[in-house]
Protein backbone atom coordinates (compact mmCIF):
# COMPACT_ATOMS: atom_id res chain seq x y z
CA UNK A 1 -35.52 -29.67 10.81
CA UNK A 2 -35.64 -33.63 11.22
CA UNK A 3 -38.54 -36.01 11.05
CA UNK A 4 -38.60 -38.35 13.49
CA UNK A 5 -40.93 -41.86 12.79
CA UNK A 6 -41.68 -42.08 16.73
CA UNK A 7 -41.32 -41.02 19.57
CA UNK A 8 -37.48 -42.38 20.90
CA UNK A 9 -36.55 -42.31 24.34
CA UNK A 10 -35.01 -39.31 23.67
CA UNK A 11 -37.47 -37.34 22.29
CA UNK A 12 -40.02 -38.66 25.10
CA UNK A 13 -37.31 -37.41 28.02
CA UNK A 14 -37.53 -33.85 26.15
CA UNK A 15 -40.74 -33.37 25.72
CA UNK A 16 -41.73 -34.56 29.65
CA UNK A 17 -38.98 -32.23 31.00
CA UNK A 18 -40.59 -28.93 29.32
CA UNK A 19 -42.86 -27.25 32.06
CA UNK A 20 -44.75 -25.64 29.53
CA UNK A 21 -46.14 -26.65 26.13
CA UNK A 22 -48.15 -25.18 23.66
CA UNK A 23 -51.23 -26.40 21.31
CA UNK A 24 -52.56 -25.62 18.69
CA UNK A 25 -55.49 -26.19 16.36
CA UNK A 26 -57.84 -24.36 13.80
CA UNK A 27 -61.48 -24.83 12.61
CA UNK A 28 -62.23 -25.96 9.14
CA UNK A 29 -63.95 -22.79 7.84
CA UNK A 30 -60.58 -20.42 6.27
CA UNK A 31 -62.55 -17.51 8.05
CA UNK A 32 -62.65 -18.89 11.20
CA UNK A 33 -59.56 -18.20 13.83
CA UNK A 34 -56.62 -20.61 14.84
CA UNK A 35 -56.28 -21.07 18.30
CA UNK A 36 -53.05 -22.10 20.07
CA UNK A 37 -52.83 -22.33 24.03
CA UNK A 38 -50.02 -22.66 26.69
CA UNK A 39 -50.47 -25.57 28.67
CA UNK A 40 -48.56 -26.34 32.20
CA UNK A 41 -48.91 -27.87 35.29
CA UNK A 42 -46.72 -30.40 36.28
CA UNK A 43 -47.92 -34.07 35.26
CA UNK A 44 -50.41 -33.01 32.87
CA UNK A 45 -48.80 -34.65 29.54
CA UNK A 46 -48.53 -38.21 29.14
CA UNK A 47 -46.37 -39.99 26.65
CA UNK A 48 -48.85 -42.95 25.91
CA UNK A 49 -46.84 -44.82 22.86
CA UNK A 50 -44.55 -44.35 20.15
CA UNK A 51 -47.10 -42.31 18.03
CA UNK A 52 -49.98 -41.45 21.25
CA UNK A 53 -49.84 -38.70 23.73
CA UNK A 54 -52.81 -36.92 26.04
CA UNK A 55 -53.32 -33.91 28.27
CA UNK A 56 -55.10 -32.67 31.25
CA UNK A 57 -57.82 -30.37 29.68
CA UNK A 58 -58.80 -28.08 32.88
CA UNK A 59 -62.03 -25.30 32.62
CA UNK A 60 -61.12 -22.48 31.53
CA UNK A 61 -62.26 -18.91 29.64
CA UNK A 62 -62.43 -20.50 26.63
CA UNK A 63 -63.47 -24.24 24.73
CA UNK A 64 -61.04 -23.63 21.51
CA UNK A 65 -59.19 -26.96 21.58
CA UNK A 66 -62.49 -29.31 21.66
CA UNK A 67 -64.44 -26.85 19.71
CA UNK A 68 -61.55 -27.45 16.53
CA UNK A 69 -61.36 -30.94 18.07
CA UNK A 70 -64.78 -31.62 17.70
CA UNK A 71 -64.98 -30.22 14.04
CA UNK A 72 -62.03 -31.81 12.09
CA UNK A 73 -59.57 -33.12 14.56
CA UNK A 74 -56.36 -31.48 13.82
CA UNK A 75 -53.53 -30.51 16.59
CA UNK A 76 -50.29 -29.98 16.93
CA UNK A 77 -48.20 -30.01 19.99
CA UNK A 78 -44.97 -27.67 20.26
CA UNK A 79 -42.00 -27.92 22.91
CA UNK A 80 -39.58 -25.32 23.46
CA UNK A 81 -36.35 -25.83 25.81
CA UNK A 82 -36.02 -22.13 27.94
CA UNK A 83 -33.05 -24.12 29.23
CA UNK A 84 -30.42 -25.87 27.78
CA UNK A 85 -29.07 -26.46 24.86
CA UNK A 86 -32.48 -25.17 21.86
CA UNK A 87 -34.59 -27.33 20.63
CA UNK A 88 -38.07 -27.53 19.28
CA UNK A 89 -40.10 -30.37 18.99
CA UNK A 90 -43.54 -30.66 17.15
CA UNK A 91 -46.25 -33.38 17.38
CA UNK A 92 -49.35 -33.03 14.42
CA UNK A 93 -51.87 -35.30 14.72
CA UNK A 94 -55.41 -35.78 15.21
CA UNK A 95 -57.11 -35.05 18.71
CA UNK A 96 -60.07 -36.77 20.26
CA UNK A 97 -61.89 -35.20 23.66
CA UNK A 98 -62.40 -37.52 25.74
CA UNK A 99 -65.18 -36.71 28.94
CA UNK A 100 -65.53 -38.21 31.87
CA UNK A 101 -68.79 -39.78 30.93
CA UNK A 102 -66.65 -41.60 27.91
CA UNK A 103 -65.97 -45.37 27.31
CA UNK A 104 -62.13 -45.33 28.60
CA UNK A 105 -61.92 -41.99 30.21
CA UNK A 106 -60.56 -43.52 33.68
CA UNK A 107 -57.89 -45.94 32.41
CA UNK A 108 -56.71 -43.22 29.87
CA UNK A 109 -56.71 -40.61 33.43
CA UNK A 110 -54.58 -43.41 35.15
CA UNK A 111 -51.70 -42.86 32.61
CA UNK A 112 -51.10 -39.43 34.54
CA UNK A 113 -48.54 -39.06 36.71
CA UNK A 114 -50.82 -36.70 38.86
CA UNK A 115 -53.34 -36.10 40.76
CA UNK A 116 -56.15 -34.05 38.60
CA UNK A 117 -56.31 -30.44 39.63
CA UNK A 118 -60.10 -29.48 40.31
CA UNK A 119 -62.58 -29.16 36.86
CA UNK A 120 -60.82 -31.63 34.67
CA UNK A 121 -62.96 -30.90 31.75
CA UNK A 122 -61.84 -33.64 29.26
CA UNK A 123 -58.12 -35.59 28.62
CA UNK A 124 -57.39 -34.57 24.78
CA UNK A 125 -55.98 -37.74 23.42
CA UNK A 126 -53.70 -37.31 20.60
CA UNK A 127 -52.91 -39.34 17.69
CA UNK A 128 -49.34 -38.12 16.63
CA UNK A 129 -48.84 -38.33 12.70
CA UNK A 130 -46.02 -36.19 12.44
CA UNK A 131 -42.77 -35.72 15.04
CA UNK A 132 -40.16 -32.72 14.10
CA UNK A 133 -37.55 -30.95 16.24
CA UNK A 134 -35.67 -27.81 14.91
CA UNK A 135 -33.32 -25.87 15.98
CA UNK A 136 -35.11 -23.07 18.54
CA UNK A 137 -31.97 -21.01 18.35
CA UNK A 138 -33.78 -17.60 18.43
CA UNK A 139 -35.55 -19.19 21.74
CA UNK A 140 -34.95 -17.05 24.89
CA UNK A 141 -33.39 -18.68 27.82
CA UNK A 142 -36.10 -18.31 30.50
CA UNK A 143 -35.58 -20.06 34.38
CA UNK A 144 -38.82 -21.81 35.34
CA UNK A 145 -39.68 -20.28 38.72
CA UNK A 146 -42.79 -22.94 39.62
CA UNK A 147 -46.20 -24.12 38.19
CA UNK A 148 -49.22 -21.11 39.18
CA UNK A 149 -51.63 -22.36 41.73
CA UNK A 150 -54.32 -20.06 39.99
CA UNK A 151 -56.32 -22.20 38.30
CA UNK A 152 -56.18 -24.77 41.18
CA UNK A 153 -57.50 -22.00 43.74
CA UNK A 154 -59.75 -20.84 41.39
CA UNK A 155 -61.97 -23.69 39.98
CA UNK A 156 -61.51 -25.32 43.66
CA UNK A 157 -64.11 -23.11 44.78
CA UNK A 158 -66.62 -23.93 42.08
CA UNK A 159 -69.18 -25.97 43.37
CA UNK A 160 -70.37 -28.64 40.74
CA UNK A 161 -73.90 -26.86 39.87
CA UNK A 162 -71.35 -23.49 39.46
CA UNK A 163 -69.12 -25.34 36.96
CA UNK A 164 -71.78 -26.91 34.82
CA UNK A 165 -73.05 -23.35 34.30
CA UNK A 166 -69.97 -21.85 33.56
CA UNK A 167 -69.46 -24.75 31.25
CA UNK A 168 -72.90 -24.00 29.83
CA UNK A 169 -72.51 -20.26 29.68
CA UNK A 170 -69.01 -19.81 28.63
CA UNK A 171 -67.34 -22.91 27.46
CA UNK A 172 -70.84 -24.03 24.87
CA UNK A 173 -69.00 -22.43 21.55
CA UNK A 174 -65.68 -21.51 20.41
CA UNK A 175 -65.40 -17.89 19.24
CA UNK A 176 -66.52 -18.63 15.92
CA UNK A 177 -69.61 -20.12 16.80
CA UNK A 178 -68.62 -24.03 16.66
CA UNK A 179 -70.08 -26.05 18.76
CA UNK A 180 -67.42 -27.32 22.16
CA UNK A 181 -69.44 -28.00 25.16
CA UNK A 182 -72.96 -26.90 24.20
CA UNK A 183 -74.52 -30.53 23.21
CA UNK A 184 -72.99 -32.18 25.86
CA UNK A 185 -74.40 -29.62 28.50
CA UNK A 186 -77.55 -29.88 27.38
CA UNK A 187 -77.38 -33.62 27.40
CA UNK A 188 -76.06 -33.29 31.07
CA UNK A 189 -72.93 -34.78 29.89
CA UNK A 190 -70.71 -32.01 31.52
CA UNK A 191 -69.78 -33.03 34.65
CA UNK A 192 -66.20 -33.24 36.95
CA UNK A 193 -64.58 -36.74 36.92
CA UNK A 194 -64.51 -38.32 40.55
CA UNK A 195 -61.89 -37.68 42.94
């Protein structure tokens, strides 16, 4: 393993090449549950500076991420190469939410080098404390086929009143009870960024 005290042009070309990455976080309580999620879609991670990144946060089944987010902050960010030579890289930090109601939220969504898919729910905006790669030598080789058009399809035929009460319903707490979306529902605060 080797620390790294930012992120290098090298380490930036890595991490943007991987079609899938992988975060995850935990809530303060030691009885609660740590969370970690595969994340895709191409464009979806942007390399903001030598210690910033942010992601596309899209609706989903669950509201772990801003949930852990939202209670004490910690992330961390893992890369895998499936191709090529192995390699792991890791990114701990401290995460912030940030909606599309917040101060910044559409010069931070301008750093993307996409087009959001539909129900962006938040960008997660990382503050990177900690960079390590390893070795990954017990890391299968796997050919990336393509990104899934699933989640595209799928909340593309939510209308906005549909979303904010799936949002409501089933993205309010995490699984242990902390609070993700619930507040900001109530406070009308959920809502899709323009197109």
């Amino acid at each position: 393993m080797k620390l790294h005290d930012r992120l290098d042009e090298r380490l930036r070309e890595f991490v943007l090449a991987q079609p899938v990455f992988f975060v995850g976080t935990a809530p303060t309580a030691t009885d609660g549950h740590v969370n970690v999620s595969p994340k895709g879609l191409a464009g979806s991670l942007a390399i903001l500076g030598d210690h910033r990144v942010a992601y596309l946060d899209y609706t989903a089944s669950g509201a772990e991420t801003i949930a852990h987010l939202r209670d004490n902050g910690r992330i961390v960010l893992m890369f895998c190469a499936f191709e090529g030579p192995p390699n792991i890289v890791r990114l701990h930090g401290t995460g912030t939410p940030v909606f599309a109601d917040s101060p910044g939220f559409d010069d931070l969504l301008e750093s993307f080098d996409t087009t959001p898919h539909p129900a962006l729910r938040a960008i997660i905006d990382v503050s990177v404390e900690r960079i390590s790669d390893s070795c990954g030598f017990a890391v299968p080789l796997l050919a990336y086929q393509g990104d899934r058009d699933l989640l595209s399809r799928h909340n593309g035929r939510r209308t906005p009143e549909n979303l904010a009460e799936y949002q409501r319903t089933r993205n309010a707490h995490s699984i242990d009870g902390l609070p993700a979306l619930a507040d900001r529902s109530e406070a009308g605060g959920v809502t899709e960024p323009p197109a």
